[in-house]
N, C-alpha and C. Protein backbone atom coordinates (compact mmCIF):
# COMPACT_ATOMS: atom_id res chain seq x y z
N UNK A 1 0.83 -1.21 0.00
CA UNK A 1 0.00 0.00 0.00
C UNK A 1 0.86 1.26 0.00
N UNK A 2 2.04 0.94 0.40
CA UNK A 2 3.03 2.43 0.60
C UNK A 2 3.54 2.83 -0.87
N UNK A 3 3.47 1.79 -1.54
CA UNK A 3 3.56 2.42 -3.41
C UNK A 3 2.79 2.76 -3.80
N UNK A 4 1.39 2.59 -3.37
CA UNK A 4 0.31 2.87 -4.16
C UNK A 4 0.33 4.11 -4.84
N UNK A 5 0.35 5.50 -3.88
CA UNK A 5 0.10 7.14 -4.45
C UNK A 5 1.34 6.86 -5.37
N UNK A 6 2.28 6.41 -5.10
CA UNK A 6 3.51 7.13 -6.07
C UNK A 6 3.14 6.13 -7.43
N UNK A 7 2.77 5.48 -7.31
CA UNK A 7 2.51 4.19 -8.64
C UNK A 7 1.17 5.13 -9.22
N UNK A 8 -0.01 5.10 -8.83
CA UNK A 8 -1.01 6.42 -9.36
C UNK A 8 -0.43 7.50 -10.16
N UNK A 9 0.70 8.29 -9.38
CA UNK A 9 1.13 9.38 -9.59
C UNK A 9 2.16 9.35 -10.68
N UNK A 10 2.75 8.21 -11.11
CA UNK A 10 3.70 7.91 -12.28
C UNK A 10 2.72 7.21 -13.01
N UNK A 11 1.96 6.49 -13.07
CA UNK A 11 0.76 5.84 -14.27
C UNK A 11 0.32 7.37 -14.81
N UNK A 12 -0.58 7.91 -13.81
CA UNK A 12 -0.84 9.71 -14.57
C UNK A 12 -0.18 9.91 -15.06
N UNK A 13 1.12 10.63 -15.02
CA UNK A 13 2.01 11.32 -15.67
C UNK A 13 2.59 10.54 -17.07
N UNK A 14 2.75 9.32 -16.61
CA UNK A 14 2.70 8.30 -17.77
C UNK A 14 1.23 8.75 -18.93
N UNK A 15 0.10 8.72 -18.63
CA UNK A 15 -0.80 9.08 -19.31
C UNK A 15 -0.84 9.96 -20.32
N UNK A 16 -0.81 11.08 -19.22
CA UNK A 16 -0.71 12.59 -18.90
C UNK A 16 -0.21 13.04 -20.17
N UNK A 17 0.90 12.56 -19.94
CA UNK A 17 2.37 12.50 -21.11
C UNK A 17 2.95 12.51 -22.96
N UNK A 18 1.68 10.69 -22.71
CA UNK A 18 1.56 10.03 -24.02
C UNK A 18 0.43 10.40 -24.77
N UNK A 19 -0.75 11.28 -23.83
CA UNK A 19 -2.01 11.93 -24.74
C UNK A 19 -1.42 13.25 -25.20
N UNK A 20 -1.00 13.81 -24.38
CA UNK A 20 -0.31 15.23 -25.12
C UNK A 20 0.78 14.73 -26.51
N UNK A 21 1.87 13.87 -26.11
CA UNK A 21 2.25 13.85 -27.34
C UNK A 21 2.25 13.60 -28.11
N UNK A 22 1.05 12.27 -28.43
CA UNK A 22 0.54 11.78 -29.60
C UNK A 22 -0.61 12.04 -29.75
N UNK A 23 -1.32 13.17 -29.02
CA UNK A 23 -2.64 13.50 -29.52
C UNK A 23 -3.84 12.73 -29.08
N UNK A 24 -3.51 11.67 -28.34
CA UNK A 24 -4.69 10.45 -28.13
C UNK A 24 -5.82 10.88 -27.59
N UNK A 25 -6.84 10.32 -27.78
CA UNK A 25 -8.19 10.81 -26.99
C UNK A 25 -9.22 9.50 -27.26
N UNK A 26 -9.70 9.34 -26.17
CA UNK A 26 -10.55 8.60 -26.19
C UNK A 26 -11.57 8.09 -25.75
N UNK A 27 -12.98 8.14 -25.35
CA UNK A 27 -14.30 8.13 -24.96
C UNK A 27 -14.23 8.47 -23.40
N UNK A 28 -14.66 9.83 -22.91
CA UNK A 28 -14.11 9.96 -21.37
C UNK A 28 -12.53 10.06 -21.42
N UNK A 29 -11.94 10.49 -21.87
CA UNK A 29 -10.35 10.31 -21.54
C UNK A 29 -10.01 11.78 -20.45
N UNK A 30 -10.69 12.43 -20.93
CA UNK A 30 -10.68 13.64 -19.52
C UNK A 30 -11.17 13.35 -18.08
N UNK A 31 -12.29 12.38 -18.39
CA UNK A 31 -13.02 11.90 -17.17
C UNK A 31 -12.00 11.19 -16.33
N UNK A 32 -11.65 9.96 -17.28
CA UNK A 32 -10.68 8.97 -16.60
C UNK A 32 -9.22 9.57 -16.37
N UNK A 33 -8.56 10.83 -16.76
CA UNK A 33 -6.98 11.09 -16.25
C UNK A 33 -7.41 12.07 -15.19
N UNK A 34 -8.69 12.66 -14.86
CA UNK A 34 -9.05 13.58 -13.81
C UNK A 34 -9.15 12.88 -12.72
N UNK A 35 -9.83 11.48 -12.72
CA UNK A 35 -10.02 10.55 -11.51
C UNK A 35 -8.98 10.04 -11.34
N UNK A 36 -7.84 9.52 -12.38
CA UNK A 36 -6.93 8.75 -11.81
C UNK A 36 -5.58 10.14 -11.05
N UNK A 37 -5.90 11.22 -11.61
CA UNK A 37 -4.81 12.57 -11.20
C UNK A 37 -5.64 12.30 -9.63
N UNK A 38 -6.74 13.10 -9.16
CA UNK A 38 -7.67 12.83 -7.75
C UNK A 38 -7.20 11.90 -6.93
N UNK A 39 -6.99 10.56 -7.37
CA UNK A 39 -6.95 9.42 -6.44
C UNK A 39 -5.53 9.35 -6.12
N UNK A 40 -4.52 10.09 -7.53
CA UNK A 40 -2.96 9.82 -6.82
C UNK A 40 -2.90 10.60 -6.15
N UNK A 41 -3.77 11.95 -6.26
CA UNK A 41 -3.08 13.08 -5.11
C UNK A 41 -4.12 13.09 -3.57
N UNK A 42 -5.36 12.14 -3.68
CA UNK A 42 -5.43 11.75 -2.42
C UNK A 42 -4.87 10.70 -1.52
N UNK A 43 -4.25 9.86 -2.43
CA UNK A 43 -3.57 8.68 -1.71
C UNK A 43 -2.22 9.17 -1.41
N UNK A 44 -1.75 10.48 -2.11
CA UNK A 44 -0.11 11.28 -1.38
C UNK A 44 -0.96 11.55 0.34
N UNK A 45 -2.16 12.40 -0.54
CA UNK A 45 -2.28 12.84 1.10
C UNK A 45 -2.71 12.24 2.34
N UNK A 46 -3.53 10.88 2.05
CA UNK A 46 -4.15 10.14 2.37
C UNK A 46 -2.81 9.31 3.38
N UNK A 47 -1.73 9.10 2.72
CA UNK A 47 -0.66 8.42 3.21
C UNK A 47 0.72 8.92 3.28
N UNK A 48 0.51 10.52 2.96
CA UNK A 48 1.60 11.36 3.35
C UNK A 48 2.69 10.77 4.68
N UNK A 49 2.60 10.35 5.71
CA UNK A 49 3.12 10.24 6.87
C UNK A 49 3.67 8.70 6.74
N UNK A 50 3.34 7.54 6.57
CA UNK A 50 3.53 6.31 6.21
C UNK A 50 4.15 6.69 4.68
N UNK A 51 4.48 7.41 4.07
CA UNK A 51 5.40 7.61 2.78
C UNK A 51 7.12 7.87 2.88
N UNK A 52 7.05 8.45 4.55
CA UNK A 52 8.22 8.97 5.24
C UNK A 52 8.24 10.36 4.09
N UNK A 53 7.06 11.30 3.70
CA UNK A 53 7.53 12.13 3.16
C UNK A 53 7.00 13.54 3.79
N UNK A 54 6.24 13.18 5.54
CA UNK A 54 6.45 14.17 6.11
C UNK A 54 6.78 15.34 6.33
N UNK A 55 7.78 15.43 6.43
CA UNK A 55 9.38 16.56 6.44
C UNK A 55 9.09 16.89 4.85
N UNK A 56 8.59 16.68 3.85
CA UNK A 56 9.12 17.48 3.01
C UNK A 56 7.68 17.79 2.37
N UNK A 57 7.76 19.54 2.44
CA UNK A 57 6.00 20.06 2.31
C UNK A 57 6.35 19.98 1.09
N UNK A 58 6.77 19.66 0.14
CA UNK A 58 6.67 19.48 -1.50
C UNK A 58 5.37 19.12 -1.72
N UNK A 59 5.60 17.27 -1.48
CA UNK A 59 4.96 16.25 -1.62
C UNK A 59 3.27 17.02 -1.09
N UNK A 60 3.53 17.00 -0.04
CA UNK A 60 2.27 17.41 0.79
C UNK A 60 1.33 18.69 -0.37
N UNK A 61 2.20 19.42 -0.76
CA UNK A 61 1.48 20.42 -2.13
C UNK A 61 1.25 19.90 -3.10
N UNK A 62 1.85 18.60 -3.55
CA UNK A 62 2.07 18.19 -4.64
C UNK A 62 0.57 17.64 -4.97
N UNK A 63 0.14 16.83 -3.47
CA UNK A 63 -1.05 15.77 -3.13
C UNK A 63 -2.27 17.34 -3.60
N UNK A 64 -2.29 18.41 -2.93
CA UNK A 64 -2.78 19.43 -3.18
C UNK A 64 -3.50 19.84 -4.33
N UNK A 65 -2.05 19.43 -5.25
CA UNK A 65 -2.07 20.20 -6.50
C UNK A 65 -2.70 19.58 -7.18
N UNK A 66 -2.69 17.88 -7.03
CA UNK A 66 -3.09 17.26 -8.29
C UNK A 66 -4.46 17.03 -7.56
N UNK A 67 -5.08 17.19 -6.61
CA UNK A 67 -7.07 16.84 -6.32
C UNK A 67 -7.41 18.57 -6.74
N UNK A 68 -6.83 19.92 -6.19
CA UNK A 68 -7.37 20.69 -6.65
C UNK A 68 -7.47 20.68 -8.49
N UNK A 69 -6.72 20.64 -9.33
CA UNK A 69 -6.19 20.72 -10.68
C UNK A 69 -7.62 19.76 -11.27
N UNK A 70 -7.79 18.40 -10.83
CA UNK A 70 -8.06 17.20 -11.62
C UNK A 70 -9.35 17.72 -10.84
N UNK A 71 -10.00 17.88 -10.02
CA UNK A 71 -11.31 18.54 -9.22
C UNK A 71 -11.97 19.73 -9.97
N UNK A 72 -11.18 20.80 -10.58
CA UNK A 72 -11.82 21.35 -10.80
C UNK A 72 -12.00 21.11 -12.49
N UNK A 73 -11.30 20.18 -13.29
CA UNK A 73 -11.48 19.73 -14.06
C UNK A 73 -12.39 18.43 -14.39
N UNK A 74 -12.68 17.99 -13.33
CA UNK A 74 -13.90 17.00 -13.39
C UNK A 74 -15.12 17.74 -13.42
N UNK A 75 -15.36 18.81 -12.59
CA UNK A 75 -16.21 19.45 -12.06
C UNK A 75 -16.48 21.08 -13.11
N UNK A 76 -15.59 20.74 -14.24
CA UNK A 76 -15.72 22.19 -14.83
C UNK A 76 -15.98 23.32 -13.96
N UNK A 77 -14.93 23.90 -12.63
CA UNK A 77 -15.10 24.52 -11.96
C UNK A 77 -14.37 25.52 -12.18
N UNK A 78 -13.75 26.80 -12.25
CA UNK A 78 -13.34 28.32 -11.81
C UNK A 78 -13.51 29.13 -11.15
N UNK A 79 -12.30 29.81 -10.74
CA UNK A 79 -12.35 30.63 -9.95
C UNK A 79 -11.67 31.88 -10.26
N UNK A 80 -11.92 33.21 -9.95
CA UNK A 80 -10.13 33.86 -10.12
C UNK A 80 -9.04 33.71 -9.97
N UNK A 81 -8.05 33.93 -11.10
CA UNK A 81 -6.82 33.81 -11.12
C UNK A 81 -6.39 32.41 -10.58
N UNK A 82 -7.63 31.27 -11.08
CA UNK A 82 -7.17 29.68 -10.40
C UNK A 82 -6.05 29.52 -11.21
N UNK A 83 -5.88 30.16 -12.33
CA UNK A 83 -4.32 29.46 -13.32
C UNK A 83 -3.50 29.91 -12.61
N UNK A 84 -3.24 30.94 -12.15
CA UNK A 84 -1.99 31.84 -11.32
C UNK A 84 -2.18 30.92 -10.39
N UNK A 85 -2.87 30.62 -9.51
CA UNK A 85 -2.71 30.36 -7.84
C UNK A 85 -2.41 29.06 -8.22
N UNK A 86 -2.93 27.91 -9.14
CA UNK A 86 -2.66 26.63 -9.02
C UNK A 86 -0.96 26.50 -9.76
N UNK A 87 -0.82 27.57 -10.80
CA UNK A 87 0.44 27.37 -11.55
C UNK A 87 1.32 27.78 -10.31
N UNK A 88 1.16 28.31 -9.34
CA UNK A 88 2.15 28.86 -8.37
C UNK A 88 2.30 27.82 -7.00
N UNK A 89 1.18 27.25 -6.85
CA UNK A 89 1.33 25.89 -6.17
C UNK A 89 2.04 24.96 -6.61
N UNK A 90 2.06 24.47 -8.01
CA UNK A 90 2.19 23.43 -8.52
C UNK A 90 4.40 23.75 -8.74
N UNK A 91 4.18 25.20 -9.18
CA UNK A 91 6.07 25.59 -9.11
C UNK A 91 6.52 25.35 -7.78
N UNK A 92 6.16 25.82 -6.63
CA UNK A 92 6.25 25.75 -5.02
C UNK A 92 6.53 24.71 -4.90
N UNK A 93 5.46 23.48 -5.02
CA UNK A 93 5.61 22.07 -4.74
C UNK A 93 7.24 21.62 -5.41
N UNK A 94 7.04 21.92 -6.92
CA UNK A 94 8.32 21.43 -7.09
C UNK A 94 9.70 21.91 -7.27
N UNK A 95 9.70 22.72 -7.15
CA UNK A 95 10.88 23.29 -6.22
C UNK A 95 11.09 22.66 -4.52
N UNK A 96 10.08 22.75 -3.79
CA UNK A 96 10.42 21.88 -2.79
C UNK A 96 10.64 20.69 -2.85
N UNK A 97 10.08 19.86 -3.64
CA UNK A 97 10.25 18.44 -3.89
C UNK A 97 11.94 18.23 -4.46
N UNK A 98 12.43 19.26 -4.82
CA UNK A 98 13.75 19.21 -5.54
C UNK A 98 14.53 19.64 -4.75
N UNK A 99 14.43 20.40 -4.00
CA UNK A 99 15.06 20.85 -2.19
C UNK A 99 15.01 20.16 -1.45
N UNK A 100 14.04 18.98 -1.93
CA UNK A 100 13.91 18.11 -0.55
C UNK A 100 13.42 18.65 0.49
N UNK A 101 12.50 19.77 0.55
CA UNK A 101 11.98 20.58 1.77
C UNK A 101 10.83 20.28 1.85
């Protein structure tokens, strides 16, 4: 269970990845990379502490970034300046994640 978020969170990005660069799309394909983005970044947060990634608030933004991002994209939701505030979370996170902070 302690691989799980990070295995979620590399399958997404794996996804994520191969639809942008070959264009793929396919019946629900927004539906299904929004739920599977949601579930990796609740299972970071869900198991943040049993990850031993505690100590480093990256991760902890990271879990953040990807339920707010994939949430409000399930949900066709907006807000003001959500591109600024989430693009500025999502730099934060990784910069810390690369600091190891």
């Amino acid at each position: 269970m302690k691989r799980l978020p990070l295995t979620l969170l590399g399958i997404w990005l794996i996804v994520v990845g191969l639809v942008d660069l070959l264009g793929l799309s396919f019946a629900g394909s927004q539906v299904f990379l929004a739920v599977l983005g949601l579930a990796a970044g609740v299972t970071i947060l869900l198991d943040f502490r049993s990850l031993k990634l505690a100590k480093n608030l990256g991760w902890l933004l990271l879990g953040i970034w990807l339920v707010l991002v994939n949430l409000l994209s399930v949900a066709s939701i907006s807000f003001p300046s959500s591109g600024l505030l989430l693009g500025l979370l999502g730099v934060t996170a990784g910069v810390l994640i690369l600091l190891n902070r």
